[in-house]
N, C-alpha and C. Protein backbone atom coordinates (compact mmCIF):
# COMPACT_ATOMS: atom_id res chain seq x y z
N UNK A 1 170.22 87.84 -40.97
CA UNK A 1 169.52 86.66 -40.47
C UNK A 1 169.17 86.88 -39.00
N UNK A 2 168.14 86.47 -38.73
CA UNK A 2 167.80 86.55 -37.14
C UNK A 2 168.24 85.82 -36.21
N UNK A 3 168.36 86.17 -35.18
CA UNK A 3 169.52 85.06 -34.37
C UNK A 3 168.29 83.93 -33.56
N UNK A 4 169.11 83.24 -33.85
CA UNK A 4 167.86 82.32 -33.26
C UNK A 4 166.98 81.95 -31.76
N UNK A 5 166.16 81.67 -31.17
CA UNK A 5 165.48 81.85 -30.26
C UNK A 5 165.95 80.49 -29.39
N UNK A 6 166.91 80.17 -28.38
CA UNK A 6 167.55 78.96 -28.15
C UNK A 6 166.11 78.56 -27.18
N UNK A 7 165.25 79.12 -26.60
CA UNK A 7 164.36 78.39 -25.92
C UNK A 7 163.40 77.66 -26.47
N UNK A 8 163.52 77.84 -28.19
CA UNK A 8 162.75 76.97 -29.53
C UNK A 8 163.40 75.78 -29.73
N UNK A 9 164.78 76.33 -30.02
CA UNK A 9 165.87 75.74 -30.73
C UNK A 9 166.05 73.88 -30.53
N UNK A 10 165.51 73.58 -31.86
CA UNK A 10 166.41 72.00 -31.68
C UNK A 10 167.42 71.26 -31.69
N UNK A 11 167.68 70.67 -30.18
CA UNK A 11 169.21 70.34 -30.19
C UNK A 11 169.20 68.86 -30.60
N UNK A 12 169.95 68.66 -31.47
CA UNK A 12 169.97 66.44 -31.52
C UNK A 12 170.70 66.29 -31.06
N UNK A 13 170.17 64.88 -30.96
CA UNK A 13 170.75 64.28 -30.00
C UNK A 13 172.03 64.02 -29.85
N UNK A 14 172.55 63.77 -28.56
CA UNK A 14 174.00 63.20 -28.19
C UNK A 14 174.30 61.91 -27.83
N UNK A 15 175.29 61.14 -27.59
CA UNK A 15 175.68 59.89 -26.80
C UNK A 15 174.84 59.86 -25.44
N UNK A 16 174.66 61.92 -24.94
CA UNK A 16 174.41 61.94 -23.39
C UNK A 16 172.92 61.79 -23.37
N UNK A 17 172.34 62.39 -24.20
CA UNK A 17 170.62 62.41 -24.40
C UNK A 17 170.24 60.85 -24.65
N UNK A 18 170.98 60.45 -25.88
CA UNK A 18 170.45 58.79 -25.92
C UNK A 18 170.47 57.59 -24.74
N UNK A 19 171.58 58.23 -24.10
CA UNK A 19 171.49 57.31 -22.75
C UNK A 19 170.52 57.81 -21.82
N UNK A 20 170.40 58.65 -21.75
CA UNK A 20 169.36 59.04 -20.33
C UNK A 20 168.05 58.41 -21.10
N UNK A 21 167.84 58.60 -22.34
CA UNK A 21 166.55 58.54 -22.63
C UNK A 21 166.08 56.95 -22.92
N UNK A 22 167.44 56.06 -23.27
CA UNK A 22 166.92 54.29 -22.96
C UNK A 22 166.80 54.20 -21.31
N UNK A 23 167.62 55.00 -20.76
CA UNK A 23 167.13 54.65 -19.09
C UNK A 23 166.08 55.45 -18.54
N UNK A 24 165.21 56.00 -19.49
CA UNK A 24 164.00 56.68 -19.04
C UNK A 24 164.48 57.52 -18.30
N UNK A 25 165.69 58.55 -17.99
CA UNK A 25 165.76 59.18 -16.97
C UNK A 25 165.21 60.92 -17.41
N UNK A 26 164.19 60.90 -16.68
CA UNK A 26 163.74 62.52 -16.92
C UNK A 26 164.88 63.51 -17.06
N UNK A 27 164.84 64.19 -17.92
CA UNK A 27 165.59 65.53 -18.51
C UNK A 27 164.77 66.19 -18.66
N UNK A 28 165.29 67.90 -18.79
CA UNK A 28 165.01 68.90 -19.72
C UNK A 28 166.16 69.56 -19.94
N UNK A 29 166.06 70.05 -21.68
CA UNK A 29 167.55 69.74 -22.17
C UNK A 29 167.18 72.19 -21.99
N UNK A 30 168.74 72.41 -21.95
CA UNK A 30 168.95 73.73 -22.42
C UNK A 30 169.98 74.22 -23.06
N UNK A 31 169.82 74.58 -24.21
CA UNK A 31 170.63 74.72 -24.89
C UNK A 31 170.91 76.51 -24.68
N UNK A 32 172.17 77.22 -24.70
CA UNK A 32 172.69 78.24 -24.54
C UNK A 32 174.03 78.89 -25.39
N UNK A 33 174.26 79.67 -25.55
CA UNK A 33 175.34 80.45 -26.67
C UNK A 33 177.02 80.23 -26.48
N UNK A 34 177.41 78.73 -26.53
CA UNK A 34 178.66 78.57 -26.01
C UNK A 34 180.02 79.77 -26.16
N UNK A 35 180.66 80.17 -24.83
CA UNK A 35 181.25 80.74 -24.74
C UNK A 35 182.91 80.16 -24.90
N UNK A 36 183.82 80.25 -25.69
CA UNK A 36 185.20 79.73 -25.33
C UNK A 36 185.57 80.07 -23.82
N UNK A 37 186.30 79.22 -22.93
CA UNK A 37 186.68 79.54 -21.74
C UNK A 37 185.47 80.07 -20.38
N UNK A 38 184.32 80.19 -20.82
CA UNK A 38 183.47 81.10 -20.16
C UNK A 38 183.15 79.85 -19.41
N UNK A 39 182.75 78.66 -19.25
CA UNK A 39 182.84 77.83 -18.07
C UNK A 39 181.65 77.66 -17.55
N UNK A 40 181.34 77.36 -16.62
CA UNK A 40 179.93 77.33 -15.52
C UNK A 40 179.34 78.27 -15.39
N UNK A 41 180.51 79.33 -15.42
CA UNK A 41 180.18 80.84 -14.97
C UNK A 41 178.87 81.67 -16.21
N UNK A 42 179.95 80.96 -17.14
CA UNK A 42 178.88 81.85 -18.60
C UNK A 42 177.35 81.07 -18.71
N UNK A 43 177.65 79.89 -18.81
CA UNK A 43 176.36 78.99 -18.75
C UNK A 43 175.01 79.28 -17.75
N UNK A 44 175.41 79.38 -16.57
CA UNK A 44 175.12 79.71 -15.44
C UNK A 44 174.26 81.49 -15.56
N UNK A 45 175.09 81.88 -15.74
CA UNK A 45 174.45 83.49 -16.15
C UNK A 45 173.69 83.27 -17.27
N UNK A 46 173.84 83.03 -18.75
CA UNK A 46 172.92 82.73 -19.91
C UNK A 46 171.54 81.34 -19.63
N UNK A 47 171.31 81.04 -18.55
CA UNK A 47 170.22 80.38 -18.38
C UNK A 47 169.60 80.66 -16.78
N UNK A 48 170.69 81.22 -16.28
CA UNK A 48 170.04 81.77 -15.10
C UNK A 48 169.63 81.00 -13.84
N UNK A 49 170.96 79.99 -13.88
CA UNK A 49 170.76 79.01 -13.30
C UNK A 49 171.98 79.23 -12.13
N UNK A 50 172.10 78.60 -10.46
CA UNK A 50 172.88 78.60 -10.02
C UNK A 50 173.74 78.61 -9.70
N UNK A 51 175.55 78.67 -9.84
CA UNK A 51 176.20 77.93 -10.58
C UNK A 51 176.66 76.99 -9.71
N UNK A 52 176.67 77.14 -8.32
CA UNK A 52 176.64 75.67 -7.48
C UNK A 52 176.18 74.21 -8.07
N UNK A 53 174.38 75.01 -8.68
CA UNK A 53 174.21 73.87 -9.27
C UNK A 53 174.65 73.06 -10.53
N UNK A 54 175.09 74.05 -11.28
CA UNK A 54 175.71 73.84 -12.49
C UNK A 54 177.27 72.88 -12.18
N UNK A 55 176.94 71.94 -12.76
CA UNK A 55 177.98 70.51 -12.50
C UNK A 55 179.19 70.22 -13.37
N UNK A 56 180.21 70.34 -13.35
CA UNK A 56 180.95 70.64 -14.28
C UNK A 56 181.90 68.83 -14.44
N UNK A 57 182.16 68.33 -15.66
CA UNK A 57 182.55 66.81 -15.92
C UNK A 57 183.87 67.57 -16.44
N UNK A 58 184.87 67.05 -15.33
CA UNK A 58 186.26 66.99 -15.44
C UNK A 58 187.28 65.48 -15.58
N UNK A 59 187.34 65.05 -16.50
CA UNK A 59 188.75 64.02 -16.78
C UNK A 59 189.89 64.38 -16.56
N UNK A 60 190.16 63.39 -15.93
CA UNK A 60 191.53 63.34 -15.13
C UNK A 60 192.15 61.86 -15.08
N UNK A 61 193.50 62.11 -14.23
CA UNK A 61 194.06 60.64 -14.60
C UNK A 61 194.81 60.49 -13.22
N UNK A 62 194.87 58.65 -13.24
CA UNK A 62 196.04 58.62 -11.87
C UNK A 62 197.13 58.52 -12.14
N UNK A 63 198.33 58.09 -11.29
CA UNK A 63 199.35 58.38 -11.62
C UNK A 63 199.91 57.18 -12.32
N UNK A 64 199.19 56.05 -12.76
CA UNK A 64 199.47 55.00 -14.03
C UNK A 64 198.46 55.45 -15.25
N UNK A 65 198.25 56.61 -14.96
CA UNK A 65 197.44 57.68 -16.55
C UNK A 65 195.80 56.74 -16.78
N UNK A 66 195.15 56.10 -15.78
CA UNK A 66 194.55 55.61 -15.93
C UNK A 66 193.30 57.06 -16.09
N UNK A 67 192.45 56.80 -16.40
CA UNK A 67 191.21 57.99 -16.42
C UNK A 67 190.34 57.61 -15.87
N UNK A 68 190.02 58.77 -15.00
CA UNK A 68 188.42 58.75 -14.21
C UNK A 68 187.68 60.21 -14.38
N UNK A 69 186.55 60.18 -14.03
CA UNK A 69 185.48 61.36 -13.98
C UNK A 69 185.36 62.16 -12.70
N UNK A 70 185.45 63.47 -12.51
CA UNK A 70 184.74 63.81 -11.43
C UNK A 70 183.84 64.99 -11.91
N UNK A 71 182.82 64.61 -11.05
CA UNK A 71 181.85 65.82 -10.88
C UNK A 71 181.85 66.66 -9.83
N UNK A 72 181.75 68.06 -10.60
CA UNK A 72 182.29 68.84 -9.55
C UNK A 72 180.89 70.01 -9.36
N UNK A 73 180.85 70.90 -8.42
CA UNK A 73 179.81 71.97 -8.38
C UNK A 73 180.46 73.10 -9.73
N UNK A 74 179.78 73.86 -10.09
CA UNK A 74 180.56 74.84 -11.08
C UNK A 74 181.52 75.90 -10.34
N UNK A 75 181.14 75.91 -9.12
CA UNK A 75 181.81 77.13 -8.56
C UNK A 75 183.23 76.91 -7.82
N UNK A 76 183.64 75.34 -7.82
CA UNK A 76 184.01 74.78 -6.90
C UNK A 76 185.26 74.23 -8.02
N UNK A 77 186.38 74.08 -6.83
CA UNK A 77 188.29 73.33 -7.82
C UNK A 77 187.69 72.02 -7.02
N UNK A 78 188.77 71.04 -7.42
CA UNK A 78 188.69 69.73 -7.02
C UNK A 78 189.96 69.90 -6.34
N UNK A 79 190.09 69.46 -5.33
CA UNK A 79 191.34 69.35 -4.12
C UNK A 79 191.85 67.64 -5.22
N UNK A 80 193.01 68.11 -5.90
CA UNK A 80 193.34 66.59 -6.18
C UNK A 80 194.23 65.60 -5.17
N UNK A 81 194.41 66.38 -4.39
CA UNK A 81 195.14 65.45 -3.14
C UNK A 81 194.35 64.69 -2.23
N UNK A 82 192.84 65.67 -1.93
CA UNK A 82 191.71 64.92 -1.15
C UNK A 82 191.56 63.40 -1.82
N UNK A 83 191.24 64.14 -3.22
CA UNK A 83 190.51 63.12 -4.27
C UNK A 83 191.52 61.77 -4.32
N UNK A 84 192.44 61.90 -4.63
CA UNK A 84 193.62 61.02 -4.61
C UNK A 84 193.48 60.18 -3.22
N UNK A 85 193.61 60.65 -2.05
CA UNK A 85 193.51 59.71 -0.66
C UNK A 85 192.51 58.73 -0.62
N UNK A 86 191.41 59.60 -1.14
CA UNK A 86 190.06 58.79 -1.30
C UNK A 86 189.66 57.76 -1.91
N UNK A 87 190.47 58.10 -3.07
CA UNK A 87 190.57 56.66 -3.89
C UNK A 87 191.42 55.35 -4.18
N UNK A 88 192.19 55.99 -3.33
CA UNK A 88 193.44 54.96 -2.94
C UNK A 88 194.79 55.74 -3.94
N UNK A 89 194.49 56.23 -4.66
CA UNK A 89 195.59 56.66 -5.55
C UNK A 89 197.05 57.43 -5.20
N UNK A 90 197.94 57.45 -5.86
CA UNK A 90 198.91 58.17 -5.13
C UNK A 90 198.47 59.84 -5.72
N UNK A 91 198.42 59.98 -6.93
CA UNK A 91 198.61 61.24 -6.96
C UNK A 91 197.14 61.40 -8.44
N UNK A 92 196.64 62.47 -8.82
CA UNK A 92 195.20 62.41 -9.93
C UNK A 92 195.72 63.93 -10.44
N UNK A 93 195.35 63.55 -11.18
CA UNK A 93 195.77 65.05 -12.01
C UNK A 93 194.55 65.38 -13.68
N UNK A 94 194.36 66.73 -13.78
CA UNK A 94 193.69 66.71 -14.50
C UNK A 94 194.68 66.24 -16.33
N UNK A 95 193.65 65.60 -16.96
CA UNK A 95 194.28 65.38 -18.39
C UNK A 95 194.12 66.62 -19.48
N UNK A 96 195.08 66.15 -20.05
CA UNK A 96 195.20 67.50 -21.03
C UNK A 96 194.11 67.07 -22.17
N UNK A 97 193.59 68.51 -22.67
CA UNK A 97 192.44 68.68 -23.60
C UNK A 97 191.81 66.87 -24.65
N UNK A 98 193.40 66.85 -25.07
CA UNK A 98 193.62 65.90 -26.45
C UNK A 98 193.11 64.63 -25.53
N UNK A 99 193.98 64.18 -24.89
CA UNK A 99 193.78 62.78 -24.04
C UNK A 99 192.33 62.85 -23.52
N UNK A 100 191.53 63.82 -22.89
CA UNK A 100 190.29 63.60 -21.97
C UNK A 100 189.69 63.77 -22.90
N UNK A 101 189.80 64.14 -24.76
CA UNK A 101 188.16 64.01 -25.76
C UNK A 101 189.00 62.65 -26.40
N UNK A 102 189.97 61.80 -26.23
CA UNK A 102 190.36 60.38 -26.95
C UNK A 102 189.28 59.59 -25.81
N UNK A 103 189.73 59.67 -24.43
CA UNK A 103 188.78 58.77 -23.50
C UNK A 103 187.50 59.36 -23.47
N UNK A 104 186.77 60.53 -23.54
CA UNK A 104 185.24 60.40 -23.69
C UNK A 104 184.61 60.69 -24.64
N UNK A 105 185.19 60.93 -25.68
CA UNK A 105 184.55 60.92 -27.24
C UNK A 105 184.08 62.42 -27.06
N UNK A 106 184.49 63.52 -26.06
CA UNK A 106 183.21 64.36 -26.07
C UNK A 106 184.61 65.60 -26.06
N UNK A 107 184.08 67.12 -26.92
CA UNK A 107 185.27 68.34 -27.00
C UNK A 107 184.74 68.91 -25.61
N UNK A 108 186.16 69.19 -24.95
CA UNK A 108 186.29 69.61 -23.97
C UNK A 108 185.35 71.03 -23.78
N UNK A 109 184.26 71.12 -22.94
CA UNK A 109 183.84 72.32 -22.97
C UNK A 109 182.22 71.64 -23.36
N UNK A 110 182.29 70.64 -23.58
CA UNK A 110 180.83 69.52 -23.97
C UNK A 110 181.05 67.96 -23.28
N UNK A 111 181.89 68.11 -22.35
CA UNK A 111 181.92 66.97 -21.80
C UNK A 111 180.64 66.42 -21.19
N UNK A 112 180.10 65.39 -21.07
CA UNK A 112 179.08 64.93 -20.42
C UNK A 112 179.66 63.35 -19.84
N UNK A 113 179.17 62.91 -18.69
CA UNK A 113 179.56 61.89 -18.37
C UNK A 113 178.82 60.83 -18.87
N UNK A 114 177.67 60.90 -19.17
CA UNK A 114 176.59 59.97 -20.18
C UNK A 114 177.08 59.69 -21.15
N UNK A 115 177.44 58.51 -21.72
CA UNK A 115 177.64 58.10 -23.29
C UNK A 115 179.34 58.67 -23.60
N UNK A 116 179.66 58.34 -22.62
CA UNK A 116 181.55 58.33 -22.90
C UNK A 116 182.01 57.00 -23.96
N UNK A 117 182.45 57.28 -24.27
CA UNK A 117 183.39 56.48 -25.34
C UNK A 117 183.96 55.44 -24.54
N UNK A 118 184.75 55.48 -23.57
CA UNK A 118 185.43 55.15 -22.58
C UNK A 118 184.48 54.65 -21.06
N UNK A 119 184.38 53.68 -20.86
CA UNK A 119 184.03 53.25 -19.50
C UNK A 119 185.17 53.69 -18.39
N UNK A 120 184.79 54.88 -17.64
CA UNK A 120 186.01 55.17 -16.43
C UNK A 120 185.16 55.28 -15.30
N UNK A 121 185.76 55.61 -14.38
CA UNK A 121 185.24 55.25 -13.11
C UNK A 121 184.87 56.86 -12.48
N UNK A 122 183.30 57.17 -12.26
CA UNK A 122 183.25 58.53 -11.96
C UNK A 122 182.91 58.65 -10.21
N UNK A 123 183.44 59.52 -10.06
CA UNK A 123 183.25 60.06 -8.81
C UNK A 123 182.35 61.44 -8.47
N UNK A 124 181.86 61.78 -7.46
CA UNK A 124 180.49 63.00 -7.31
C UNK A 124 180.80 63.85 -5.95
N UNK A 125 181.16 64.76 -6.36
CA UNK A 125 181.17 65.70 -5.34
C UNK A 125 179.92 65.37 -4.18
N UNK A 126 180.31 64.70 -2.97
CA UNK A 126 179.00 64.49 -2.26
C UNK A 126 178.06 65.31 -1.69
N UNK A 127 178.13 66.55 -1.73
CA UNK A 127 177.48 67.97 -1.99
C UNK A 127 176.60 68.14 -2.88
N UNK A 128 176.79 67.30 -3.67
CA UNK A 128 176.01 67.70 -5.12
C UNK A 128 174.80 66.66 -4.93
N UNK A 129 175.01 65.82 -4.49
CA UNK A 129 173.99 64.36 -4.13
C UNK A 129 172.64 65.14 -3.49
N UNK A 130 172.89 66.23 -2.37
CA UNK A 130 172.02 67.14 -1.71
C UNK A 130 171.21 67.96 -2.33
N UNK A 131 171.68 67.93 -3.91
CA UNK A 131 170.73 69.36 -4.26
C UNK A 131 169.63 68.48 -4.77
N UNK A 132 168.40 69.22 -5.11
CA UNK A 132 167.19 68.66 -5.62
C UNK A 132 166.99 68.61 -7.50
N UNK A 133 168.09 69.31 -8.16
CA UNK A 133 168.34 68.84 -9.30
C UNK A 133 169.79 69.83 -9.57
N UNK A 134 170.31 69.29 -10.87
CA UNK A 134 171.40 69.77 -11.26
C UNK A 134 171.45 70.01 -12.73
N UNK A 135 172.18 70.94 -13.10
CA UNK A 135 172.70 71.02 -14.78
C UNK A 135 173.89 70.55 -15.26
N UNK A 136 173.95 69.85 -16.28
CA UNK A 136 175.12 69.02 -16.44
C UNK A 136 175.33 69.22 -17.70
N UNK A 137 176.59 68.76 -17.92
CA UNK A 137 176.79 69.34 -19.91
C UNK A 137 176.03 67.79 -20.52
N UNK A 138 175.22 68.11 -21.46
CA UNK A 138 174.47 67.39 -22.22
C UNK A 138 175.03 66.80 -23.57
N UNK A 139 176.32 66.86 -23.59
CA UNK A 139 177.23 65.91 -24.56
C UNK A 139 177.62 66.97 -25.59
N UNK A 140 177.33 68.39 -25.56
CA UNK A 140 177.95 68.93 -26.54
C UNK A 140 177.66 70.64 -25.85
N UNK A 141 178.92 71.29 -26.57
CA UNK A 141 179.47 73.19 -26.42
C UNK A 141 177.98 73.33 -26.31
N UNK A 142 177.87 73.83 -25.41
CA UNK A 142 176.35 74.94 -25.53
C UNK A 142 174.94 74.32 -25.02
N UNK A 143 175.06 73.38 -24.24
CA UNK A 143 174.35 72.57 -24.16
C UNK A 143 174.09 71.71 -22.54
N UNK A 144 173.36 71.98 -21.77
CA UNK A 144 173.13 71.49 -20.18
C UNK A 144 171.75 70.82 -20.29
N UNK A 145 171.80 70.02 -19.80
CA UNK A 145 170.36 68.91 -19.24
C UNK A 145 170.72 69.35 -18.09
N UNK A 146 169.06 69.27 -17.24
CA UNK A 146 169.06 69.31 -15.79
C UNK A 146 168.22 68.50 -15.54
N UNK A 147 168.93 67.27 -14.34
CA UNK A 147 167.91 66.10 -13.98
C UNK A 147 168.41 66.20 -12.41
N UNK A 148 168.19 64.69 -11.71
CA UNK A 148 167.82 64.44 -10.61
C UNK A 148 169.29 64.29 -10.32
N UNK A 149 170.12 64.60 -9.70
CA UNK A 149 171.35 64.29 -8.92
C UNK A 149 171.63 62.83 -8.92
N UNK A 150 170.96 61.99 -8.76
CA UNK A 150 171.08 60.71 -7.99
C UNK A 150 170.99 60.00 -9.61
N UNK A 151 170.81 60.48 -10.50
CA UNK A 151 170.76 59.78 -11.44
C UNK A 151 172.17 59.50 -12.13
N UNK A 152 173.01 59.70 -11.64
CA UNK A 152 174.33 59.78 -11.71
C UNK A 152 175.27 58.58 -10.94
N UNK A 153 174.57 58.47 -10.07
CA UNK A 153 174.80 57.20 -9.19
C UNK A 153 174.15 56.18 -9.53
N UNK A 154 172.82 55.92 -10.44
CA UNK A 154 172.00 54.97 -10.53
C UNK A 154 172.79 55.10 -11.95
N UNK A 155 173.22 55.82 -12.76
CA UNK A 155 173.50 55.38 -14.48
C UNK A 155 174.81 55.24 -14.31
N UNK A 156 175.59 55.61 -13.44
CA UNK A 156 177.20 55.52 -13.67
C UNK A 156 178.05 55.02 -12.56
N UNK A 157 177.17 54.65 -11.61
CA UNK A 157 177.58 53.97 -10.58
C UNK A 157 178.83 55.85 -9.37
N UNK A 158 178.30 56.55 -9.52
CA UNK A 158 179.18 57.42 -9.56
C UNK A 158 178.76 57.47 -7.85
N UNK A 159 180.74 57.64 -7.24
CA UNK A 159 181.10 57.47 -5.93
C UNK A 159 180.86 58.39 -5.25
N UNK A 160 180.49 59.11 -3.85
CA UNK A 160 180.27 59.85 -3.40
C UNK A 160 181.90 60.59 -2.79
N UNK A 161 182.55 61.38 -3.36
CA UNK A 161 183.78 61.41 -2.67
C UNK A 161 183.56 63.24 -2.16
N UNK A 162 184.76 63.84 -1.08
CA UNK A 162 184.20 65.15 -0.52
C UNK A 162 185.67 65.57 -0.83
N UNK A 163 185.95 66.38 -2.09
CA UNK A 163 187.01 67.06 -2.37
C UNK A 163 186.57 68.39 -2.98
N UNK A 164 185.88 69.02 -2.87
CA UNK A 164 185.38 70.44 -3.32
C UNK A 164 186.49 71.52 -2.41
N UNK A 165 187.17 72.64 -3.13
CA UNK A 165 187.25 73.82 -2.61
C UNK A 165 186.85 74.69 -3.43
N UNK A 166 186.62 75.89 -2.86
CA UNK A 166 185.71 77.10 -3.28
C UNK A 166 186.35 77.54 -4.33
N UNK A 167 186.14 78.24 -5.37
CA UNK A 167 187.10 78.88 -6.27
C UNK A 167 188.03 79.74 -5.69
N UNK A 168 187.96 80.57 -4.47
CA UNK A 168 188.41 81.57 -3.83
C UNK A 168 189.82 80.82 -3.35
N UNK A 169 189.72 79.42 -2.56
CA UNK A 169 190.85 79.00 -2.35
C UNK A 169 191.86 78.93 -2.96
């Protein structure tokens, strides 16, 4: 069988596509050859896209296990101690696999912050607000929309917080 041509390829829709698309928010969707573990990094190389810009949706929790969102650059850890000060919290920690696809309906590795299951409270690398568009997971493995940065703040109310360190750190 021939492998298929993903720049043809039809992806249906998600929770994340149906929301952008009642809020009219311009997309273009890309679909790519999901890698287990391969991350921003693989995505990023198989579409040939930045990986700064490539935005990665991490669930996490505070220290009453409550859940929130952050968006992060792909290349970039989340300082959870920054993140934590910022939000008043004592301590944020990322959630394990099982708990972060119960609160966003979405398998880890297809997270999208659009069309969560769960109403939580997201936060945005304020770095990321600067770029002129971004790739984001589009609600499922293998799968990035790239829209306007700011549309993240206008659909999800999402906070501007500055906890990025480099992967190197």
């Amino acid at each position: 069988m021939a492998k298929k041509d993903r720049k043809t390829e039809h992806v249906s829709e998600t929770p994340a596509t149906q929301l952008l698309k009642a809020h009219q928010v311009p997309f273009t969707g890309h679909p790519y050859d999901y890698v287990e573990h391969g991350g921003t990094a693989e995505s990023a190389r198989q579409l040939g896209f930045d990986e700064h810009q490539v935005v990665k949706t991490l669930v996490m929790q505070d220290q009453d296990a409550r859940p929130l969102i952050v968006l992060m650059h792909g290349d970039c850890k989340v300082s959870t101690k920054n993140l934590a000060r910022q939000i008043g919290a004592k301590s944020v920690e990322p959630c394990t696999p099982e708990v972060a696809q119960r609160h966003s309906g979405y398998l880890v590795g297809g997270t999208s912050p659009f069309g969560t299951r769960r109403e939580m409270p997201v936060y945005i690398e304020e770095s990321i607000l600067q770029l002129p568009r971004i790739a984001i997971n589009g609600g499922r493995r293998g799968f990035l929309v790239q829209i306007d940065p700011q549309a993240c703040v206008q659909l999800l109310g999402a906070r501007p917080v500055q906890c990025a360190l480099t992967e190197s750190a």
